[in-house]
C-alpha atoms as a PDB file:
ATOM      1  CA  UNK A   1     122.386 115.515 120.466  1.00  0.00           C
ATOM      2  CA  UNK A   2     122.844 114.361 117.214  1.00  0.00           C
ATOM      3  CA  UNK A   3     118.634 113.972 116.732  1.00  0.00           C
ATOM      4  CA  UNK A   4     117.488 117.117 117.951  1.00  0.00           C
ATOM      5  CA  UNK A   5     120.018 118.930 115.335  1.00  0.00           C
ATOM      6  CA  UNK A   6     118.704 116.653 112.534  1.00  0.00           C
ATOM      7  CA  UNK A   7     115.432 117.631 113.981  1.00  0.00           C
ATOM      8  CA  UNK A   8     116.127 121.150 113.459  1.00  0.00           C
ATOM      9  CA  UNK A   9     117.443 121.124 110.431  1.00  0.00           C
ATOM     10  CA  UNK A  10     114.230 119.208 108.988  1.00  0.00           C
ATOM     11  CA  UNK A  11     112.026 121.681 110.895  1.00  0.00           C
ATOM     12  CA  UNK A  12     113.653 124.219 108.652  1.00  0.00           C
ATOM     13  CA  UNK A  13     113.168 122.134 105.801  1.00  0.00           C
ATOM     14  CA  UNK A  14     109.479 121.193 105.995  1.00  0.00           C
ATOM     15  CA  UNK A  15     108.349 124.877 107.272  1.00  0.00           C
ATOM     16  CA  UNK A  16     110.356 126.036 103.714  1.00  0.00           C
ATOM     17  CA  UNK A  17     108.032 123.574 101.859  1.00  0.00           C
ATOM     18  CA  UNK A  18     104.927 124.243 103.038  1.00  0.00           C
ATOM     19  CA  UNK A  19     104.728 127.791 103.072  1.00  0.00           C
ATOM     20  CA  UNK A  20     103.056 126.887  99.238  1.00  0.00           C
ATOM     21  CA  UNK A  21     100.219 124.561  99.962  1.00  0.00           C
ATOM     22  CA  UNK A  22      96.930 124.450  97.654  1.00  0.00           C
ATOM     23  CA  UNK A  23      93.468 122.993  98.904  1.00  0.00           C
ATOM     24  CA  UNK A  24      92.972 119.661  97.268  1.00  0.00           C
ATOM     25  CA  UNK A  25      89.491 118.097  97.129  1.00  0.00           C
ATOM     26  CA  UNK A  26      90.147 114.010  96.299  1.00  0.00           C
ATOM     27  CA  UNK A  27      87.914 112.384  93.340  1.00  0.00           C
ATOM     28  CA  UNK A  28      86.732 110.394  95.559  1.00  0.00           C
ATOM     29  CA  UNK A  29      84.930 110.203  99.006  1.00  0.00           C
ATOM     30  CA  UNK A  30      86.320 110.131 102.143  1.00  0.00           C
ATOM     31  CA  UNK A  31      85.671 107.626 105.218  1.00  0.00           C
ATOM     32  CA  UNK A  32      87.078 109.166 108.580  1.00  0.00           C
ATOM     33  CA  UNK A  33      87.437 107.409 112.038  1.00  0.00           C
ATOM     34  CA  UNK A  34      86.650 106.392 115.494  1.00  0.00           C
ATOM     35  CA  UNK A  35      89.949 106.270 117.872  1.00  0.00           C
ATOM     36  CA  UNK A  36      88.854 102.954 120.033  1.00  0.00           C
ATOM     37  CA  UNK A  37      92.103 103.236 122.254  1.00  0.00           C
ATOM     38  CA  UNK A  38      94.976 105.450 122.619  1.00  0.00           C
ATOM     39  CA  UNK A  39      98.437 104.017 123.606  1.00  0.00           C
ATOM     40  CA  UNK A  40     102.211 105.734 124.642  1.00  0.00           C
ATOM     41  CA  UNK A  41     104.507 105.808 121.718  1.00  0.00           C
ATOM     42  CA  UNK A  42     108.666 107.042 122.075  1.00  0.00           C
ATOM     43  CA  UNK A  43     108.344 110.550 121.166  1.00  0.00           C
ATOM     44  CA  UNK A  44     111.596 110.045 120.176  1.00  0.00           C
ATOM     45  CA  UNK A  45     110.626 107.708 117.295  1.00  0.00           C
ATOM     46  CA  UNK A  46     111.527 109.076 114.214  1.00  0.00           C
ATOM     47  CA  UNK A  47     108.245 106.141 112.537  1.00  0.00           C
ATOM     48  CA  UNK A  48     109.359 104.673 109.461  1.00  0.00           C
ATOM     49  CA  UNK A  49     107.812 101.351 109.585  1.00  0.00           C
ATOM     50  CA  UNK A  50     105.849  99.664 111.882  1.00  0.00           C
ATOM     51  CA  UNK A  51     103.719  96.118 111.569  1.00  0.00           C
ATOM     52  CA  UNK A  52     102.339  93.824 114.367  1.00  0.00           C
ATOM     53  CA  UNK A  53     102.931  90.329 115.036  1.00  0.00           C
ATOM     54  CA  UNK A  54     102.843  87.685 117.405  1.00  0.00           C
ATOM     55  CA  UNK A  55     100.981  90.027 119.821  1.00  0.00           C
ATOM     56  CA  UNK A  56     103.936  92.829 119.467  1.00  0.00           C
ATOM     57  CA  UNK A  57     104.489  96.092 117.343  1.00  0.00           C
ATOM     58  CA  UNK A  58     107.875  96.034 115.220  1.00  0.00           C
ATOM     59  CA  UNK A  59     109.080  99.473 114.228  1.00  0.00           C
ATOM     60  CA  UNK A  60     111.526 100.951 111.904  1.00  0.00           C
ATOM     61  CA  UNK A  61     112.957 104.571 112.812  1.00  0.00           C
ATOM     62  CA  UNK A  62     115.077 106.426 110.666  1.00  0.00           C
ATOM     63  CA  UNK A  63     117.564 109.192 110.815  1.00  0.00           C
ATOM     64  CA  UNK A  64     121.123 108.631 110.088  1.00  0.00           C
ATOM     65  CA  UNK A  65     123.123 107.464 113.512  1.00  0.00           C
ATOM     66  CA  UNK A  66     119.642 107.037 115.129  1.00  0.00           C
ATOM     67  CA  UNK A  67     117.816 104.249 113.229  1.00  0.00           C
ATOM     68  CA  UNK A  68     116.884 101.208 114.722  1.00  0.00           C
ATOM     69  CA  UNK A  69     115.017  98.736 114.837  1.00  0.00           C
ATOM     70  CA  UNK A  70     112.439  97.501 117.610  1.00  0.00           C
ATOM     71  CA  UNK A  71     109.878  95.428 119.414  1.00  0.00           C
ATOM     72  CA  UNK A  72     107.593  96.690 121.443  1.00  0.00           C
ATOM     73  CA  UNK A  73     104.706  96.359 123.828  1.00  0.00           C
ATOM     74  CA  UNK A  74     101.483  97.843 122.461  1.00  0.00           C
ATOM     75  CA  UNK A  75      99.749  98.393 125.494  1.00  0.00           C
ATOM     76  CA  UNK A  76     102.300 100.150 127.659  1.00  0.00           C
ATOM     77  CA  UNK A  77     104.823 101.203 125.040  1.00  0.00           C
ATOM     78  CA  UNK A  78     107.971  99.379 126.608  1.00  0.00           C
ATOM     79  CA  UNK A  79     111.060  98.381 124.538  1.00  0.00           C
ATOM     80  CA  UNK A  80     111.205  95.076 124.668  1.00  0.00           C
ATOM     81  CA  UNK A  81     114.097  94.787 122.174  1.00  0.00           C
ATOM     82  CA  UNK A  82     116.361  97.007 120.343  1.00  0.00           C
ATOM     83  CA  UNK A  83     118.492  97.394 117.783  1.00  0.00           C
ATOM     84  CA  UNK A  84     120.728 100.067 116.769  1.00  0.00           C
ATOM     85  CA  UNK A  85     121.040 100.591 112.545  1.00  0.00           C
ATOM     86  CA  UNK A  86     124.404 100.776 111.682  1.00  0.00           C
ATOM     87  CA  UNK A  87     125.527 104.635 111.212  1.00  0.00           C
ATOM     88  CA  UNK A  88     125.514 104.749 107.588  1.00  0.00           C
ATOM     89  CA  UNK A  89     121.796 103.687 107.407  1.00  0.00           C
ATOM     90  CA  UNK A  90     118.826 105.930 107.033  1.00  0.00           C
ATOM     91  CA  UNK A  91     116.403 103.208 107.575  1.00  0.00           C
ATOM     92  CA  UNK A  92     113.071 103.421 106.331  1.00  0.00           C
ATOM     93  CA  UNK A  93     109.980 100.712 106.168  1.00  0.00           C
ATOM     94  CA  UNK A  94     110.007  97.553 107.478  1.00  0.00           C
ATOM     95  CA  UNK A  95     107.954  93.893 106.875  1.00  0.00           C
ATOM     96  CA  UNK A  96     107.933  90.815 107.449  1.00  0.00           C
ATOM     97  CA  UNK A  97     108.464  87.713 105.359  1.00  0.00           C
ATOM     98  CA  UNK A  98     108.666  83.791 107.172  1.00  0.00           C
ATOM     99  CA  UNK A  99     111.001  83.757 110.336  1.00  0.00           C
ATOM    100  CA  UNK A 100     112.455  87.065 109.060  1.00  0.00           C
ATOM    101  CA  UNK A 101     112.298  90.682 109.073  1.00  0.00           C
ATOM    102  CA  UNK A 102     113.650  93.452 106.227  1.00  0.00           C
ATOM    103  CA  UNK A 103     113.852  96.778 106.909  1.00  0.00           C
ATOM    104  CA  UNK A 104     114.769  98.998 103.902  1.00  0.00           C
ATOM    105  CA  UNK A 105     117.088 101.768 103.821  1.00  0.00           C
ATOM    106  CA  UNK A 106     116.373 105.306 102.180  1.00  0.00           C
ATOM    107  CA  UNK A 107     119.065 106.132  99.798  1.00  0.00           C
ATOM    108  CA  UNK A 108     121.514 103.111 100.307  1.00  0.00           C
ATOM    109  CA  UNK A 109     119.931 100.727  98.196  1.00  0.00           C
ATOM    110  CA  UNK A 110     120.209  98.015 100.470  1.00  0.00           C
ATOM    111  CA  UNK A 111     117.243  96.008 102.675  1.00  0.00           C
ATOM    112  CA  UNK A 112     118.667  94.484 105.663  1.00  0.00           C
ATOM    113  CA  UNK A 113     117.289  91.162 106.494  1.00  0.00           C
ATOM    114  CA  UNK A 114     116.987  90.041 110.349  1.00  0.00           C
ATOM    115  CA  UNK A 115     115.964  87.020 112.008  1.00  0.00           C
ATOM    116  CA  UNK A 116     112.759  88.142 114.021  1.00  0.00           C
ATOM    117  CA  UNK A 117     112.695  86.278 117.002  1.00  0.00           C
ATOM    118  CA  UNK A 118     115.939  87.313 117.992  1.00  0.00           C
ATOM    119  CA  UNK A 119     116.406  90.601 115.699  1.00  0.00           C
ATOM    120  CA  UNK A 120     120.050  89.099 114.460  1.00  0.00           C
ATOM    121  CA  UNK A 121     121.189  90.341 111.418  1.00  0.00           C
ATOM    122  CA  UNK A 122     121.012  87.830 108.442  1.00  0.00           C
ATOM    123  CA  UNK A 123     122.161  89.260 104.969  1.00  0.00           C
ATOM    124  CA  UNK A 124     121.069  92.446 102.641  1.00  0.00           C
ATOM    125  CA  UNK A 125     119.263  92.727  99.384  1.00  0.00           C
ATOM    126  CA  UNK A 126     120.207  95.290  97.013  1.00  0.00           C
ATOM    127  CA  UNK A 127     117.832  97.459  95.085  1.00  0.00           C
ATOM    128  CA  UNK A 128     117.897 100.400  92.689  1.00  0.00           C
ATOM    129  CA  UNK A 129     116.094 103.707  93.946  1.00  0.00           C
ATOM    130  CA  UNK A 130     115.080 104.979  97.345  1.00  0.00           C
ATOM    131  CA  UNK A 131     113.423 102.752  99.560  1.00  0.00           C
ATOM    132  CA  UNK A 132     110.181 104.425 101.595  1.00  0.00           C
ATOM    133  CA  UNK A 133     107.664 102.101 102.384  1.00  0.00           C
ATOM    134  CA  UNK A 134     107.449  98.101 102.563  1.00  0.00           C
ATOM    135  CA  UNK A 135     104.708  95.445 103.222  1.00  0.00           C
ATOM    136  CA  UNK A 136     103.669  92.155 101.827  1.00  0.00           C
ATOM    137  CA  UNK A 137     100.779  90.281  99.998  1.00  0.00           C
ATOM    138  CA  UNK A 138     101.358  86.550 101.512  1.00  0.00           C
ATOM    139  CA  UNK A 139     103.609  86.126  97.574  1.00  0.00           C
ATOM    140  CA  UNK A 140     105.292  89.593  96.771  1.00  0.00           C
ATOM    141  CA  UNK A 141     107.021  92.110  98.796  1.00  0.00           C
ATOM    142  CA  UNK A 142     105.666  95.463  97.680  1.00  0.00           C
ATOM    143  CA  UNK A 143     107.951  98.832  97.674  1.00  0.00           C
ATOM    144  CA  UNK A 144     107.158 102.466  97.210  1.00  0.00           C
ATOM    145  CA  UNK A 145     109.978 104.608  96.457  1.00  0.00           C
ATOM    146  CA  UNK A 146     107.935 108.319  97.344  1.00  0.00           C
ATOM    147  CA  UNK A 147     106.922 108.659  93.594  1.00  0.00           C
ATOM    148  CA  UNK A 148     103.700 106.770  92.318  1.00  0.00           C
ATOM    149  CA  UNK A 149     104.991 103.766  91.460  1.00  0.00           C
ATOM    150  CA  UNK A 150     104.545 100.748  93.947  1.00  0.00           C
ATOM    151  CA  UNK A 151     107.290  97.726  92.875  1.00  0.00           C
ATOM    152  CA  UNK A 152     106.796  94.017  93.529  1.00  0.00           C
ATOM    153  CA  UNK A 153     109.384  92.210  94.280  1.00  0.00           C
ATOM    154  CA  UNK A 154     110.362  88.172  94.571  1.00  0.00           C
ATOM    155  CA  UNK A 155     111.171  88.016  98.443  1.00  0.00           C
ATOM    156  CA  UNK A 156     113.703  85.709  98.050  1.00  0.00           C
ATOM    157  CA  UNK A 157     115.921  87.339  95.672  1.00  0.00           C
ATOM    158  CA  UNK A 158     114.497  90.849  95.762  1.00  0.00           C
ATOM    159  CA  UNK A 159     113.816  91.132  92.120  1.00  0.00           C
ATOM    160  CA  UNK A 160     111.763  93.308  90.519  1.00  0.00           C
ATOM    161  CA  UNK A 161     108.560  91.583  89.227  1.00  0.00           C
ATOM    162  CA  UNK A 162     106.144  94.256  88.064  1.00  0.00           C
ATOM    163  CA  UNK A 163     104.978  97.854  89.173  1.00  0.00           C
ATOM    164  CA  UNK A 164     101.914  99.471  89.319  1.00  0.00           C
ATOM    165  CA  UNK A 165     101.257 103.326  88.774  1.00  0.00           C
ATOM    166  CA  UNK A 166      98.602 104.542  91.784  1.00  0.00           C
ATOM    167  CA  UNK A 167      96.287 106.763  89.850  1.00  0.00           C
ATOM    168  CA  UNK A 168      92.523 108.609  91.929  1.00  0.00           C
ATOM    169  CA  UNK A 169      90.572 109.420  88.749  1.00  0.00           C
ATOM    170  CA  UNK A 170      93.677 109.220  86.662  1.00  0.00           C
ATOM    171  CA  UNK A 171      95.784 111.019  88.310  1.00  0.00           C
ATOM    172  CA  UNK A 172      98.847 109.899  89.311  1.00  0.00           C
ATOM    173  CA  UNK A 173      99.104 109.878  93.691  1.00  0.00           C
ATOM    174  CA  UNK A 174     102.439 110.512  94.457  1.00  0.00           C
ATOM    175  CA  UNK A 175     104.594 110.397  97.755  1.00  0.00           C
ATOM    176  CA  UNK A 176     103.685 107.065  98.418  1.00  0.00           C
ATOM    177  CA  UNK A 177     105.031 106.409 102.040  1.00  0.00           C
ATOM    178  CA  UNK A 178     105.090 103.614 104.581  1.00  0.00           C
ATOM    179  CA  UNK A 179     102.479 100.842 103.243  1.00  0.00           C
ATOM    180  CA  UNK A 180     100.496  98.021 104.919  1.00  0.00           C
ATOM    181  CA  UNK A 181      98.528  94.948 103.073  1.00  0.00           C
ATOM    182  CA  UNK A 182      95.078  94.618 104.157  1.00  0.00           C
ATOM    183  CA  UNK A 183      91.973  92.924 103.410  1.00  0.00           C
ATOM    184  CA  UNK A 184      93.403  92.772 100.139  1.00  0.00           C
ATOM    185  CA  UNK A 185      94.059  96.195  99.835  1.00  0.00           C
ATOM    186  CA  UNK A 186      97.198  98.151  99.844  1.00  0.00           C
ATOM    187  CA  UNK A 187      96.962 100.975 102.320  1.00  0.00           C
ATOM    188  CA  UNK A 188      99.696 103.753 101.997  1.00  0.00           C
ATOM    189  CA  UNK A 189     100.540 107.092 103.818  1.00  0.00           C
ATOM    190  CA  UNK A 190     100.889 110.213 101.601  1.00  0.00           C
ATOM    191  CA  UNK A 191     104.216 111.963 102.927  1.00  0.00           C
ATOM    192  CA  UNK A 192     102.732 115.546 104.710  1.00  0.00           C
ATOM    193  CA  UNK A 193      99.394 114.896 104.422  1.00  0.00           C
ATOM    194  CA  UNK A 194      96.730 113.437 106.664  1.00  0.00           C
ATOM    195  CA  UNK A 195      95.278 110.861 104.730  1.00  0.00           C
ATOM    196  CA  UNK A 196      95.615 107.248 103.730  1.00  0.00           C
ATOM    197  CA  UNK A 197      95.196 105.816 100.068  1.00  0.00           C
ATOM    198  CA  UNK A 198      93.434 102.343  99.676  1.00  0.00           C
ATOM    199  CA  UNK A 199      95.075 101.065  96.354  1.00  0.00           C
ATOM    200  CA  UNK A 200      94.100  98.123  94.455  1.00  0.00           C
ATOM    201  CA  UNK A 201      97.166  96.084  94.076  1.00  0.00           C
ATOM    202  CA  UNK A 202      96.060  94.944  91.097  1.00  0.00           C
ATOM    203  CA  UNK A 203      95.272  98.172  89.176  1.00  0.00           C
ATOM    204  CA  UNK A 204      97.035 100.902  90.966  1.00  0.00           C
ATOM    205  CA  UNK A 205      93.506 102.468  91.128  1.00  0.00           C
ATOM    206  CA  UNK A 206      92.972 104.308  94.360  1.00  0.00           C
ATOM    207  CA  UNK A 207      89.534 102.915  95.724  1.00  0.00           C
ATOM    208  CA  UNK A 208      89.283 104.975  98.884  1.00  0.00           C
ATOM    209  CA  UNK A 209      90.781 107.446 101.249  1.00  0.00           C
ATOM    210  CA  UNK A 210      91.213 107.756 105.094  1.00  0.00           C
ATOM    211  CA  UNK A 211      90.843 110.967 106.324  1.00  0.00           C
ATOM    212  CA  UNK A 212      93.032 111.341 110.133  1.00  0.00           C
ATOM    213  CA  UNK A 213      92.412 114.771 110.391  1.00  0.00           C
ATOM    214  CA  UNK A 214      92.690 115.785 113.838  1.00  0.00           C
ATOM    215  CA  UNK A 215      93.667 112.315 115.092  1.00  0.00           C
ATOM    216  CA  UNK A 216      96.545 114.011 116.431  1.00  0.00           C
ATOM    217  CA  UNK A 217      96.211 117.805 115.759  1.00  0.00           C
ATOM    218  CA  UNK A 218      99.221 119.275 114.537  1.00  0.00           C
ATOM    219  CA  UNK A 219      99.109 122.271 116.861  1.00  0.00           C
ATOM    220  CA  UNK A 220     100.286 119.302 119.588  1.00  0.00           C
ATOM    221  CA  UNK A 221     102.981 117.959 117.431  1.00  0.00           C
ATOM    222  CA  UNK A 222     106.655 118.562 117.738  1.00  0.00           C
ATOM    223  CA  UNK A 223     107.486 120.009 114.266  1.00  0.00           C
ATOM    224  CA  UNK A 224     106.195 119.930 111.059  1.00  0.00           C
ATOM    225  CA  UNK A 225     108.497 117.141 110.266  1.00  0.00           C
ATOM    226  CA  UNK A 226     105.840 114.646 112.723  1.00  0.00           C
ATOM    227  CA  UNK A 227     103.517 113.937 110.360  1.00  0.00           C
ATOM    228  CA  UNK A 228     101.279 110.744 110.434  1.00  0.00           C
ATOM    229  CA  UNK A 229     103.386 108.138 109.563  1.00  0.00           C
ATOM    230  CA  UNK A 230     102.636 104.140 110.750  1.00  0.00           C
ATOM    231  CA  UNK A 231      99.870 101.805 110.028  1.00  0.00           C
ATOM    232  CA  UNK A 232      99.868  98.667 111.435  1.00  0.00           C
ATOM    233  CA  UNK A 233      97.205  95.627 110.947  1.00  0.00           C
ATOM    234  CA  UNK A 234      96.344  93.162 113.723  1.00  0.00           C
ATOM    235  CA  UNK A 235      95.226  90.422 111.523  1.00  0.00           C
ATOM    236  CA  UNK A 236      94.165  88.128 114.364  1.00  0.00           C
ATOM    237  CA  UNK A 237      91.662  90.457 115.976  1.00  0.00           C
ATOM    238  CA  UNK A 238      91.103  92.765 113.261  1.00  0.00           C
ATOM    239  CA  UNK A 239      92.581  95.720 114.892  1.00  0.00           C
ATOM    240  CA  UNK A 240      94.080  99.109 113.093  1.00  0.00           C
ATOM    241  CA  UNK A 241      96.809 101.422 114.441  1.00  0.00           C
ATOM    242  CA  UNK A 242      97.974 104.015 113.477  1.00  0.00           C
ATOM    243  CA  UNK A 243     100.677 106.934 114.717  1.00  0.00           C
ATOM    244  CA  UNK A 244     103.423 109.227 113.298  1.00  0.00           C
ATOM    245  CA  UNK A 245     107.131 110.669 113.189  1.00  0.00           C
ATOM    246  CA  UNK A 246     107.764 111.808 116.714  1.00  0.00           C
ATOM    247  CA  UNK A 247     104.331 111.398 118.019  1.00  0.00           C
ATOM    248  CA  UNK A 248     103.784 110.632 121.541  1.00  0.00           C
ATOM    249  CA  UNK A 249     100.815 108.206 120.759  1.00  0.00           C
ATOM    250  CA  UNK A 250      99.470 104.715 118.791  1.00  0.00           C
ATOM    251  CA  UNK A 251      95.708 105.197 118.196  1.00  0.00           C
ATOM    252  CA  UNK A 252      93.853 101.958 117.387  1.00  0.00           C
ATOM    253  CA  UNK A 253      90.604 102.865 115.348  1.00  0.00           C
ATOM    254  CA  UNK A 254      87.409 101.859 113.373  1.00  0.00           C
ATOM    255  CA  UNK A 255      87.432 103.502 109.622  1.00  0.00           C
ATOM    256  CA  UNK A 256      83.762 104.891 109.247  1.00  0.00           C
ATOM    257  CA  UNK A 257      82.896 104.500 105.348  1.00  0.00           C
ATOM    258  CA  UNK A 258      81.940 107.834 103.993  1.00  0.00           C
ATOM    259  CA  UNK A 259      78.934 108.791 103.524  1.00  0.00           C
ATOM    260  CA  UNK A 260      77.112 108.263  99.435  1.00  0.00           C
ATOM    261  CA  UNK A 261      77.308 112.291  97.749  1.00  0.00           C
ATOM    262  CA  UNK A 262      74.147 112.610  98.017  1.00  0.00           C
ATOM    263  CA  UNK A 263      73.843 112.421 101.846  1.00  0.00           C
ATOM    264  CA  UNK A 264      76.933 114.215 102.518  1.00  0.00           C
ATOM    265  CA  UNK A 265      75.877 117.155 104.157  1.00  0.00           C
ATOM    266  CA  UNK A 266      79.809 118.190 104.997  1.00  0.00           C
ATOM    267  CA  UNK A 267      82.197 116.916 102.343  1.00  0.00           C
ATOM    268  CA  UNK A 268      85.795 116.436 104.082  1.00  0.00           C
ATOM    269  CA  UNK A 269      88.619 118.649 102.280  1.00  0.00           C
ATOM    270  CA  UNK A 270      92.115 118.350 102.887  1.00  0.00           C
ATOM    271  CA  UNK A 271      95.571 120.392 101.791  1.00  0.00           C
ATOM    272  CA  UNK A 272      98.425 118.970 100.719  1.00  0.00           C
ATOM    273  CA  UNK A 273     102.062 120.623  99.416  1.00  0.00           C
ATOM    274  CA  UNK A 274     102.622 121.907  96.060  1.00  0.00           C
ATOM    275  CA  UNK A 275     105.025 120.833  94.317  1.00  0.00           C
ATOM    276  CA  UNK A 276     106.819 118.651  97.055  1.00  0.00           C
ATOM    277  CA  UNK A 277     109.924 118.046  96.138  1.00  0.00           C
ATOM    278  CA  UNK A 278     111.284 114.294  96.266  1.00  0.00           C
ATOM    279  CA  UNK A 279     114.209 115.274  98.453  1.00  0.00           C
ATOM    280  CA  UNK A 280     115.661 118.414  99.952  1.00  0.00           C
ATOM    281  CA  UNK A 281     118.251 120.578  98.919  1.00  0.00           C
ATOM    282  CA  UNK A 282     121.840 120.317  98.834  1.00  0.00           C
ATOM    283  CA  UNK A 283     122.562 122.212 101.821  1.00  0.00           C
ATOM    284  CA  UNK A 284     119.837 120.730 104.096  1.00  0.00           C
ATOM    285  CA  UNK A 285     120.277 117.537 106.110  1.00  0.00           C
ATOM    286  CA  UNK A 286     118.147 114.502 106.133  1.00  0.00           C
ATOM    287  CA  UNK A 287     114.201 115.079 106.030  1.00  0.00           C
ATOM    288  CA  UNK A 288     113.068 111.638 105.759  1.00  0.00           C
END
């Protein structure tokens, strides 16, 4: 099958990159997390977006001549619809904006556009640089592109508008992955790590960090290549999910605010690559 040699070939890929790995303590605290429920995900689902609506989870899942594009049932996991990204596409996140949904594409600079009740293609928007992750803020669209930098852009045209640089402490937070808006807060996945960044859309100023650790333990997961990769935000009923590349499982769960320094009695740590490069080599296949 065309996915499982993809597969391998990003197995190679991500076991070559994190052989160098450095412990790295974030400026700030840490809250962690209560799973509340656990539902099936496709194990097959290579997560590159995902956002819920209308009582359903709509997911983006990349690969080239696997993408696609899909509404599902939360509770048991069923396909309810499904749509097959044309060949070419390495689709990546996916929001929504109105009636419609756009789903980006990784290196193809396009976004294609679909109507969402009935998942019919509409039209692209073009856009320079990779496309990663995509949400919105009720007025913007808002892109990251794996560095620091999150873009917003006019939803209607796709314009640039401004950019913010996500800084903890000053220092720049790259691999900026699949996003979600909440509670005013943009909340992003870091690409091979465990955690989520709460950014201040205004500032680029990292206010906070999820620690997942363990949600799913990676001695369970499939490759290195399934990494936690999904949030989703039921604004309705004020529910979280979360899963990952090729995980099995949605968790739904309750972020537990860290504790102040000084009654931390066990400080959370986490390890991330060094050096991570933006895209792999020449002679390796797709990793995204």
């Amino acid at each position: 099958m065309r996915l499982s040699s993809q597969i391998r070939v990003l197995l190679a890929f991500a076991l070559a990159v994190l052989t160098v790995t450095l412990a790295a303590t974030p400026a700030l605290a840490q809250d962690t997390y209560q799973i509340l429920h656990t539902y099936p995900h496709d194990a097959q689902a290579f997560t590159q977006g995902l956002i819920f609506l209308d009582g359903h989870l709509y997911e983006s899942t990349g690969i080239k001549g696997q993408s696609s594009l899909r509404v599902e049932d939360v509770e048991t996991g069923k396909i309810d619809q499904f749509l097959e990204v044309p060949d070419k596409y390495f689709a990546e996140g996916l929001t929504n904006w109105g009636s419609t949904l756009i789903q980006l594409t990784w290196q193809s600079h396009v976004a294609l556009v679909y109507d969402r009740s009935t998942l019919r293609f509409l039209r692209t928007f073009s856009y320079p640089g990779e496309g990663w992750g995509l949400t919105q803020d009720g007025k913007d669209l808002i892109l990251s592109d794996g560095t620091a930098s999150l873009r917003f852009l006019d939803p209607e045209t796709f314009k640039e508008l401004r950019r913010i640089t996500v800084k903890d402490h000053g220092k720049p937070v790259s691999q900026l992955n699949e996003l979600e808006f909440i509670h005013g807060e943009i909340y992003s996945n870091i690409w091979y790590s465990d955690r989520i960044a709460r950014i201040s859309p205004a500032t680029g100023r990292v206010l906070g960090w999820i620690d997942l650790t363990g949600l799913y333990p990676k001695a369970d997961r499939s490759s290195p290549g399934a990494v936690l990769n999904g949030i989703a935000y039921d604004s309705v009923h004020d529910r979280l999910f979360v899963t990952g590349k090729l995980w099995p499982k949605l968790f739904e769960i309750k972020v537990i605010p860290a504790l102040p320094a000084s009654k931390a009695t066990n400080p959370n740590r986490a390890t991330k690559p060094a050096n991570l490069p933006t895209r792999e080599p020449a002679s390796a296949g797709p990793t995204r």
